[in-house]
N, C-alpha and C. Protein backbone atom coordinates (compact mmCIF):
# COMPACT_ATOMS: atom_id res chain seq x y z
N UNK A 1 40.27 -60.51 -67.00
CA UNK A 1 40.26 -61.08 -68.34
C UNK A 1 41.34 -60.37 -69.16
N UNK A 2 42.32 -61.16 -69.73
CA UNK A 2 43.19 -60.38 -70.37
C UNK A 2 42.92 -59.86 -71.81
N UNK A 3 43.66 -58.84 -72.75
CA UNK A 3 43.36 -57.70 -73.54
C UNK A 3 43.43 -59.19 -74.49
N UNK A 4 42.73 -58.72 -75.74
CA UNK A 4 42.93 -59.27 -76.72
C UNK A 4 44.22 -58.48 -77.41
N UNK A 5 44.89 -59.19 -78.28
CA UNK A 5 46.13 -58.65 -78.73
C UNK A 5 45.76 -57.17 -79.90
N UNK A 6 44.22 -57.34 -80.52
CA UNK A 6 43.94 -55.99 -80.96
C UNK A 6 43.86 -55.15 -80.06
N UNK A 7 42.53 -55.19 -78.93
CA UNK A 7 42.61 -54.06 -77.84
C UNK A 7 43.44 -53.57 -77.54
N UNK A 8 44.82 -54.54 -77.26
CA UNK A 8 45.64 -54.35 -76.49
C UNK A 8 46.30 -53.04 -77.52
N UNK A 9 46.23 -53.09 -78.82
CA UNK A 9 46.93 -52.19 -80.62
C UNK A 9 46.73 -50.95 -79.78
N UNK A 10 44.79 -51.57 -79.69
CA UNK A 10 43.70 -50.16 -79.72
C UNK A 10 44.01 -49.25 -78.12
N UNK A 11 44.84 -49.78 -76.96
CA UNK A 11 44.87 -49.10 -76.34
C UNK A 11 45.96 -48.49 -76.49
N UNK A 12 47.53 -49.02 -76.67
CA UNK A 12 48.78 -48.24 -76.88
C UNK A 12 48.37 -47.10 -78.31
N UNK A 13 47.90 -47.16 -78.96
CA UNK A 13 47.48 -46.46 -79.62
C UNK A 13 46.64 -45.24 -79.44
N UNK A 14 46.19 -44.78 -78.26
CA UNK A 14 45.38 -43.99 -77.54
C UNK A 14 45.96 -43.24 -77.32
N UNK A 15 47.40 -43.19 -76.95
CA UNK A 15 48.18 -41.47 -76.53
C UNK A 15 48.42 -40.73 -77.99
N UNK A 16 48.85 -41.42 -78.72
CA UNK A 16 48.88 -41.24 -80.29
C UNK A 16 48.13 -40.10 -80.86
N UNK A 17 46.70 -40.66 -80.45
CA UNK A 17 45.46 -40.70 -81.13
C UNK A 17 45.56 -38.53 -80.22
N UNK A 18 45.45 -38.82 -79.23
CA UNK A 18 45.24 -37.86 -78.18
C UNK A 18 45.86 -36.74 -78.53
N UNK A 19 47.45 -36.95 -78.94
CA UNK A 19 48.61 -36.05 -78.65
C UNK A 19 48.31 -35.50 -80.64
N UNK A 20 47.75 -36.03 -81.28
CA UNK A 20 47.63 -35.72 -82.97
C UNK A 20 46.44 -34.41 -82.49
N UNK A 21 45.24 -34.29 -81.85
CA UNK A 21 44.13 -33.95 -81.39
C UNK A 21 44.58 -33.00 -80.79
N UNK A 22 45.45 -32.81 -79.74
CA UNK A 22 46.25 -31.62 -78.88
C UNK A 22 46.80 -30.73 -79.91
N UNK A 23 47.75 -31.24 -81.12
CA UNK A 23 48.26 -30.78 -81.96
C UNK A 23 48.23 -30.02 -83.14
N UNK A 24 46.77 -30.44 -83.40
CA UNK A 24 46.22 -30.25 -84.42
C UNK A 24 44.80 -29.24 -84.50
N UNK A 25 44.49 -29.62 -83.15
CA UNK A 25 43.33 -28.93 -82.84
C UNK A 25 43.58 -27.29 -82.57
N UNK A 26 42.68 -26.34 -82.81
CA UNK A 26 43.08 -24.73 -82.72
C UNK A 26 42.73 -24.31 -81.31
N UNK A 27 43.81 -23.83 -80.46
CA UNK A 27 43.23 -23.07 -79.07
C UNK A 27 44.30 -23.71 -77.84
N UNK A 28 43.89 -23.56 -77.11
CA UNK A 28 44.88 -23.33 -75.42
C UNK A 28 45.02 -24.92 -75.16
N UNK A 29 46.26 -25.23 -74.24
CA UNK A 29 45.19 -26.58 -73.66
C UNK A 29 44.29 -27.01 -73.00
N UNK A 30 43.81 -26.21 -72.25
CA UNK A 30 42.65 -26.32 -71.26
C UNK A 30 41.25 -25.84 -72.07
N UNK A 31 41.26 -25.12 -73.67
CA UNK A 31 40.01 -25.15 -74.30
C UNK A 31 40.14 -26.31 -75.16
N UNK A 32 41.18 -26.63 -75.42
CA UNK A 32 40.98 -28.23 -76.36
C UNK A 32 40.70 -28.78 -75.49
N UNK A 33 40.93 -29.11 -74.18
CA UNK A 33 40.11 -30.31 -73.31
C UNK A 33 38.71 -30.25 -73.07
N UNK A 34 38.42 -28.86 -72.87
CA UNK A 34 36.91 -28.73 -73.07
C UNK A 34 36.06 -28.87 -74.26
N UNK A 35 36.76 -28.43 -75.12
CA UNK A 35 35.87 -29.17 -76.48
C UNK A 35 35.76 -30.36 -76.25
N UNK A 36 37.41 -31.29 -76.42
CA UNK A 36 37.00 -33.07 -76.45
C UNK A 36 35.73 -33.53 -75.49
N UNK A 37 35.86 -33.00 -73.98
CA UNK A 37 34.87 -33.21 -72.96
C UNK A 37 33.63 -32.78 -73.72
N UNK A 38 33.16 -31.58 -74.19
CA UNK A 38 31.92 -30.92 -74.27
C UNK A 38 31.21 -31.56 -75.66
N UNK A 39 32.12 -31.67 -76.68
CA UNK A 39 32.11 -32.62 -78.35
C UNK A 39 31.34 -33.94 -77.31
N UNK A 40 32.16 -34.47 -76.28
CA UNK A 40 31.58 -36.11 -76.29
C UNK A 40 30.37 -35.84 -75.90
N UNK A 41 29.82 -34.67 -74.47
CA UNK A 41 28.55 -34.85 -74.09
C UNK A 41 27.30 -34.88 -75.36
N UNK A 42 27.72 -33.31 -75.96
CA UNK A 42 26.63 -32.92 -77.07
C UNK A 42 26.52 -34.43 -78.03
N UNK A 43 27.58 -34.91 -78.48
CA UNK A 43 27.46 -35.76 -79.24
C UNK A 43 27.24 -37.13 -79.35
N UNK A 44 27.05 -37.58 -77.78
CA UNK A 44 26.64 -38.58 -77.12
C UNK A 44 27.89 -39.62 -77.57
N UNK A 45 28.88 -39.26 -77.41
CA UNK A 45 30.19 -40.16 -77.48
C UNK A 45 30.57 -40.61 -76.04
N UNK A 46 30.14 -40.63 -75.25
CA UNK A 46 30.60 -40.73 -73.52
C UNK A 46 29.98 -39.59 -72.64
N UNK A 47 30.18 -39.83 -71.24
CA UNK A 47 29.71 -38.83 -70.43
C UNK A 47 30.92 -38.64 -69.68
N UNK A 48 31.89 -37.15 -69.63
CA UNK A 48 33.05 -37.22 -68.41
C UNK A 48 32.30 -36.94 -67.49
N UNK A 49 32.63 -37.58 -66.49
CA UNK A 49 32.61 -37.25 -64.90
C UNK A 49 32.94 -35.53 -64.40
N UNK A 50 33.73 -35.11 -65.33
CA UNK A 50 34.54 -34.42 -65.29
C UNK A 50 35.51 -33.68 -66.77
N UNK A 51 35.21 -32.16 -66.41
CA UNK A 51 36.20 -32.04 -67.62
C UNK A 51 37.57 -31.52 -67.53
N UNK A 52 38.34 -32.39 -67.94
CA UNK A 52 39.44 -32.43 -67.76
C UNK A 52 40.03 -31.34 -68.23
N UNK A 53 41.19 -30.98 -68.10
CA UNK A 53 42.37 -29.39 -68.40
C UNK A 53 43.47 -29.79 -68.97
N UNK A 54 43.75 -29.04 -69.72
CA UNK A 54 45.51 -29.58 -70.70
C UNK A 54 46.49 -30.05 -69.89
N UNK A 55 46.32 -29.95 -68.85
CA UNK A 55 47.61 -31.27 -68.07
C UNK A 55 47.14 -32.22 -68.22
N UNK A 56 46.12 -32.48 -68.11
CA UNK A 56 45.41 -34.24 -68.15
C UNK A 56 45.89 -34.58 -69.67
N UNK A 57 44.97 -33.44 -70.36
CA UNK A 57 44.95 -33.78 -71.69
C UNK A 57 46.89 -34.11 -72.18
N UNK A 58 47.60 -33.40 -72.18
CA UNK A 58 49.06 -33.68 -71.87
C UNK A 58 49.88 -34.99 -71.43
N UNK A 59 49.06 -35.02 -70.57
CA UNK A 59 49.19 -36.52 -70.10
C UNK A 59 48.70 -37.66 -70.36
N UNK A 60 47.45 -37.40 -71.07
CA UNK A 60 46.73 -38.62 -71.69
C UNK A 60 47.97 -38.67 -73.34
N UNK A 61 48.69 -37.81 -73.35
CA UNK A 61 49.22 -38.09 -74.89
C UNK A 61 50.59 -38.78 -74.68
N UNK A 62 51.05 -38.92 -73.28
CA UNK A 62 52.36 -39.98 -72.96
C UNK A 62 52.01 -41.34 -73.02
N UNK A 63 53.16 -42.18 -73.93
CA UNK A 63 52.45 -43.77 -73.59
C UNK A 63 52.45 -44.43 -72.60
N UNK A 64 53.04 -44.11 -71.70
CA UNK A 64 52.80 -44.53 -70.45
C UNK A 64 50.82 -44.39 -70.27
N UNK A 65 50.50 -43.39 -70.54
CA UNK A 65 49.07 -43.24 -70.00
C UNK A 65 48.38 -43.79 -70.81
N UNK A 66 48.26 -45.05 -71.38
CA UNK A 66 47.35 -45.55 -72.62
C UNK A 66 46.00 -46.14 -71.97
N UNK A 67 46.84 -46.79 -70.38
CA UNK A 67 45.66 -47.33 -69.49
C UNK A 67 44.97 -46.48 -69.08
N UNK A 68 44.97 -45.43 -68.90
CA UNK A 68 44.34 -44.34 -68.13
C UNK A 68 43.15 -43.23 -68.95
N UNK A 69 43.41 -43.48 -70.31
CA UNK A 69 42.74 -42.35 -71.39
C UNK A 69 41.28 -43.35 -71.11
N UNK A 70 40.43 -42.30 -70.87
CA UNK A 70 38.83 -42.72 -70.67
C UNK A 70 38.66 -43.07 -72.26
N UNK A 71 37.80 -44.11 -72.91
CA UNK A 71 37.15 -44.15 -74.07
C UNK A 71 36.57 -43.28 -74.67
N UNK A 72 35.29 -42.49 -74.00
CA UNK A 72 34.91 -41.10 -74.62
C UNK A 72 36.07 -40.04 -74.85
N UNK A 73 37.31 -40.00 -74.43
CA UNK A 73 38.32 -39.11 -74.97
C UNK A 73 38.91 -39.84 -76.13
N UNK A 74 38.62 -41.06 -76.69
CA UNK A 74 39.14 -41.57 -77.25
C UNK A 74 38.61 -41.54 -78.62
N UNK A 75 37.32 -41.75 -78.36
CA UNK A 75 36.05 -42.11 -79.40
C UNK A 75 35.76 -40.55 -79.71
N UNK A 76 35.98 -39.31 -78.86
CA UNK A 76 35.62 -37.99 -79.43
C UNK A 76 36.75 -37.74 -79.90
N UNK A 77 37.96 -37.73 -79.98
CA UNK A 77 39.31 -37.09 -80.45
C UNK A 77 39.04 -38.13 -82.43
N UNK A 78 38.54 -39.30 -82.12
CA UNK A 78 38.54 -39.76 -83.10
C UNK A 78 37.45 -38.91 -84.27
N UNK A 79 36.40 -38.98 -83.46
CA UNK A 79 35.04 -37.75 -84.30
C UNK A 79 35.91 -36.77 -84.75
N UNK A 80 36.65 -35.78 -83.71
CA UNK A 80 37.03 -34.81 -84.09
C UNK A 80 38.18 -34.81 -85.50
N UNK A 81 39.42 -35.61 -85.18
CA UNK A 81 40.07 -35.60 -85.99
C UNK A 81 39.35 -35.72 -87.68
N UNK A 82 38.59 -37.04 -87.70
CA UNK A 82 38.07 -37.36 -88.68
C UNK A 82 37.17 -36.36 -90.02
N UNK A 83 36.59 -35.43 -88.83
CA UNK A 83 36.20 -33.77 -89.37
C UNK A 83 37.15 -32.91 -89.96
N UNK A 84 38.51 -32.60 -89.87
CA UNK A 84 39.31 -31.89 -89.54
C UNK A 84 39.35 -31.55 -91.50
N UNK A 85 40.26 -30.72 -91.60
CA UNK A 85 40.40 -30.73 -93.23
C UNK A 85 41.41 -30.54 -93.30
N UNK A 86 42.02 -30.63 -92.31
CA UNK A 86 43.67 -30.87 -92.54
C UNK A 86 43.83 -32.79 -93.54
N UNK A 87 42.86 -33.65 -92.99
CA UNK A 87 42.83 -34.25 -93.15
C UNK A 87 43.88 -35.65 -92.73
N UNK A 88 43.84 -35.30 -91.43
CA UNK A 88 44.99 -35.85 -90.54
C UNK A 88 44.49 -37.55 -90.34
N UNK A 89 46.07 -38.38 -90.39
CA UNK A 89 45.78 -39.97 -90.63
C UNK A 89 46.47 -40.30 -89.57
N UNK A 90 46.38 -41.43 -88.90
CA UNK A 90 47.46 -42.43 -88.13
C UNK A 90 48.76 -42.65 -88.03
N UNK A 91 49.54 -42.49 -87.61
CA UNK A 91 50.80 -42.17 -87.81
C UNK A 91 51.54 -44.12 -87.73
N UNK A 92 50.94 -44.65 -86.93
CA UNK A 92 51.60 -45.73 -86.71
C UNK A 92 50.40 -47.25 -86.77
N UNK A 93 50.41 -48.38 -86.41
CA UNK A 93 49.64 -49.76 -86.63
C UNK A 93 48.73 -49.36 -85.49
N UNK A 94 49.48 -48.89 -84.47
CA UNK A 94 48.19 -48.65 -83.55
C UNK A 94 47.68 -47.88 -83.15
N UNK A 95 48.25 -46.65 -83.61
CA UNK A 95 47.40 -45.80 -83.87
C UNK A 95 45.66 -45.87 -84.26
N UNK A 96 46.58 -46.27 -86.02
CA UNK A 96 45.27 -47.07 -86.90
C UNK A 96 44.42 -47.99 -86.20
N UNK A 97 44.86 -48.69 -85.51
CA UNK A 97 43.59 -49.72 -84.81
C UNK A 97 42.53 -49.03 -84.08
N UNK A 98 43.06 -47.75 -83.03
CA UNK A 98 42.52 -47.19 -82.19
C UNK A 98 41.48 -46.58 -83.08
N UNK A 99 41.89 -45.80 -84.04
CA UNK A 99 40.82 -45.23 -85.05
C UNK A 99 39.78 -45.95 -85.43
N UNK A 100 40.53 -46.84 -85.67
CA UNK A 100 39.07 -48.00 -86.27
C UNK A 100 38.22 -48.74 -85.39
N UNK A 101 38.83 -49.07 -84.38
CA UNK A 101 37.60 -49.12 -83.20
C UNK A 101 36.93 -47.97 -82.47
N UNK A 102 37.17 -46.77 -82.77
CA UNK A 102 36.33 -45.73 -82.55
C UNK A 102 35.49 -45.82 -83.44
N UNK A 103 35.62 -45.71 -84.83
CA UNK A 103 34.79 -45.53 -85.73
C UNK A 103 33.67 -46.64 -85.48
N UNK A 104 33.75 -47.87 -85.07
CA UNK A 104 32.82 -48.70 -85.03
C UNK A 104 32.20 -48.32 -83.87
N UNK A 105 32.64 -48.07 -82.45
CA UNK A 105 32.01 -47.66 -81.39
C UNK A 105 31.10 -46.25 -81.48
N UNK A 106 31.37 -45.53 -82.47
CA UNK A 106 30.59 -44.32 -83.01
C UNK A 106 30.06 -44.48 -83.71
N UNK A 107 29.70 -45.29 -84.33
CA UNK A 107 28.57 -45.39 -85.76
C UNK A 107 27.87 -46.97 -85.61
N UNK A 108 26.97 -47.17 -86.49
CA UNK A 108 26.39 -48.42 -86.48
C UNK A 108 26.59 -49.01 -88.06
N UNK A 109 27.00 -50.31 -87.91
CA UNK A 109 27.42 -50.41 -89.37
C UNK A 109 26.67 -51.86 -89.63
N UNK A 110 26.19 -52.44 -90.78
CA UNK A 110 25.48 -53.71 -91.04
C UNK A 110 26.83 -54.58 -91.34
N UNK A 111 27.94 -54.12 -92.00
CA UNK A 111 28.75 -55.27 -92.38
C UNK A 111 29.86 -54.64 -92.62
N UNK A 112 31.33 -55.21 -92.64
CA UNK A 112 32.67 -54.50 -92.28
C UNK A 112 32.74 -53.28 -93.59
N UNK A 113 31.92 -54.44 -95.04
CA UNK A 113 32.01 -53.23 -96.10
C UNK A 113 31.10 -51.99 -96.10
N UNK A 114 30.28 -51.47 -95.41
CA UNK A 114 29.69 -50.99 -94.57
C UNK A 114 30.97 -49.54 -93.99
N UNK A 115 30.80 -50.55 -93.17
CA UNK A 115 32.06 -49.32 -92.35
C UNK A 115 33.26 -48.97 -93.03
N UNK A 116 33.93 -49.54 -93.86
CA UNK A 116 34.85 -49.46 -94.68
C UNK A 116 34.66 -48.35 -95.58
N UNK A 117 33.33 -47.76 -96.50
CA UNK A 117 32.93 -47.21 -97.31
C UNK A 117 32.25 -45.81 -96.55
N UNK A 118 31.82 -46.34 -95.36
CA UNK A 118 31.21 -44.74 -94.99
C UNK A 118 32.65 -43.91 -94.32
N UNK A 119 33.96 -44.33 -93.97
CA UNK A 119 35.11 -43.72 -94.15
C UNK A 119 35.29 -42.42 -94.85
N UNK A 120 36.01 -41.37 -94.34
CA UNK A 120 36.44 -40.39 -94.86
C UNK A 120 37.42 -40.71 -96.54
N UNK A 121 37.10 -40.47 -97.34
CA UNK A 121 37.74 -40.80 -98.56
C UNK A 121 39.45 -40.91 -98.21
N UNK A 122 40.13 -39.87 -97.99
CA UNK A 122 41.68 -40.43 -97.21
C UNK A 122 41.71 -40.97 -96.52
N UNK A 123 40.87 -41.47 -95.65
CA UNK A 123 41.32 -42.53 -94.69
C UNK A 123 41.14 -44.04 -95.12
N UNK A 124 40.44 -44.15 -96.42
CA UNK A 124 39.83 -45.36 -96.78
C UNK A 124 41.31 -46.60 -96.90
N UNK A 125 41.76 -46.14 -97.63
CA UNK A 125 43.46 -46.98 -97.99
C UNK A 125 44.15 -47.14 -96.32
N UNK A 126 44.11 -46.24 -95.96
CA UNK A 126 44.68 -46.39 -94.33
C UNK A 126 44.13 -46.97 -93.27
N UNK A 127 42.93 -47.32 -93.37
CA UNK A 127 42.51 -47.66 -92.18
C UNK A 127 41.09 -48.99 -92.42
N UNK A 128 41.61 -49.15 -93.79
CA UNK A 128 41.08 -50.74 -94.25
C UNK A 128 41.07 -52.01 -93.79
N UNK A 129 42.73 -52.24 -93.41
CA UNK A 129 42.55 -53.46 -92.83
C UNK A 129 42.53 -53.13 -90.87
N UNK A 130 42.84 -52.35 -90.66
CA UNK A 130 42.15 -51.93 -89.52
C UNK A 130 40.70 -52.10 -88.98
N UNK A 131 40.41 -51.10 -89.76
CA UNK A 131 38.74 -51.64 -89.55
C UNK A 131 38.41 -53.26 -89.66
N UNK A 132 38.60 -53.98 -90.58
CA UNK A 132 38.68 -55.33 -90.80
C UNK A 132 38.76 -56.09 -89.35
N UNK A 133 40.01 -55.97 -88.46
CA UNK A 133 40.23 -56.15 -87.49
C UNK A 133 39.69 -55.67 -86.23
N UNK A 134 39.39 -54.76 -86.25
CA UNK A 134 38.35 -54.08 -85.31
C UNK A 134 37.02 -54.71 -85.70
N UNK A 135 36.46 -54.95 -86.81
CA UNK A 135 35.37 -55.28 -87.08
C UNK A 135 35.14 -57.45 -86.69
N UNK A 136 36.76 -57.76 -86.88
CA UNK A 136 36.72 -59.78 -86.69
C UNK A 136 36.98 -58.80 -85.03
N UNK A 137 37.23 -58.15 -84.42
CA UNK A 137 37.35 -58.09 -82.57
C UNK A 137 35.85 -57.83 -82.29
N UNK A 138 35.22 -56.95 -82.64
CA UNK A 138 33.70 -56.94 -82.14
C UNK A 138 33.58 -57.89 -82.32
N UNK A 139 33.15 -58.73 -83.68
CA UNK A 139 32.26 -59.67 -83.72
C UNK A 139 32.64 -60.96 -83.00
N UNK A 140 33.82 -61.38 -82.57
CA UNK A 140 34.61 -62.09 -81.57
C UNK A 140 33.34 -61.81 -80.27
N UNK A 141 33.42 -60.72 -79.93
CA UNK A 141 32.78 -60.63 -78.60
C UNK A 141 31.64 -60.70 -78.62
N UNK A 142 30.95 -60.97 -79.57
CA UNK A 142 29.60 -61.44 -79.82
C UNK A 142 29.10 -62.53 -79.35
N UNK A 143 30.04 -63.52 -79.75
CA UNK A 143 30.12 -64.75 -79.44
C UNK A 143 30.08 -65.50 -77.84
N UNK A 144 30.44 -64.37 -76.84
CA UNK A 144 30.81 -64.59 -75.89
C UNK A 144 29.26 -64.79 -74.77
């Protein structure tokens, strides 16, 4: 079944998302991979198989590897960033998409204004019509 043209945002947008998280985050690369891994178990964002080491993690931040980044690295780098008080945003469109379909895959929301509002106050202007779109792509697949 082929990507919808958002997914498709939300996956090139995944090394992005990864390589901001490597960057930003404090420690080695092989303890930032264990946080992202250990953040998803505790926090019930995904289960790795496996926890990955800063080459992976390294490699999940090339765009070439957009197909390859597991979702729970995706959906926890998003938790994480979103915490941060640096207060770090999206750098690019798909970036932003990727964010905003994490945020919906991590939280439960009644209606797009909903998710729009429980947003980090800086991210609200940035990642508005994002969410929007992430929010008409879920509900797309509802339908199905």
């Amino acid at each position: 079944m082929p990507q919808s043209g958002f997914y498709a945002k939300v996956r090139q947008g995944m090394p992005a998302l990864i390589d901001q998280w490597r960057h930003l985050g404090r420690g080695e690369p092989d303890r930032l991979a264990l946080i992202l891994a250990e953040t998803a178990r505790v926090a019930k964002l995904g289960d790795p198989d496996t926890t990955p080491d800063g080459e992976i993690l390294a490699a999940w931040s090339r765009p070439e590897s957009s197909d390859a980044i597991p979702l729970w690295a995706a959906r926890t780098a998003t938790f994480l960033l979103m915490q941060m008080p640096a207060r770090p945003v999206p750098q690019s469109d798909e970036e932003a998409c990727t964010w905003a379909y994490c945020w919906l895959r991590n939280r439960s929301f009644d209606d797009v204004e909903a998710a729009r509002m429980a947003l980090p106050r800086h991210l609200r202007d940035v990642l508005t019509h994002a969410v929007g779109a992430a929010w008409a792509d879920r509900q797309g697949l509802r339908l199905v």
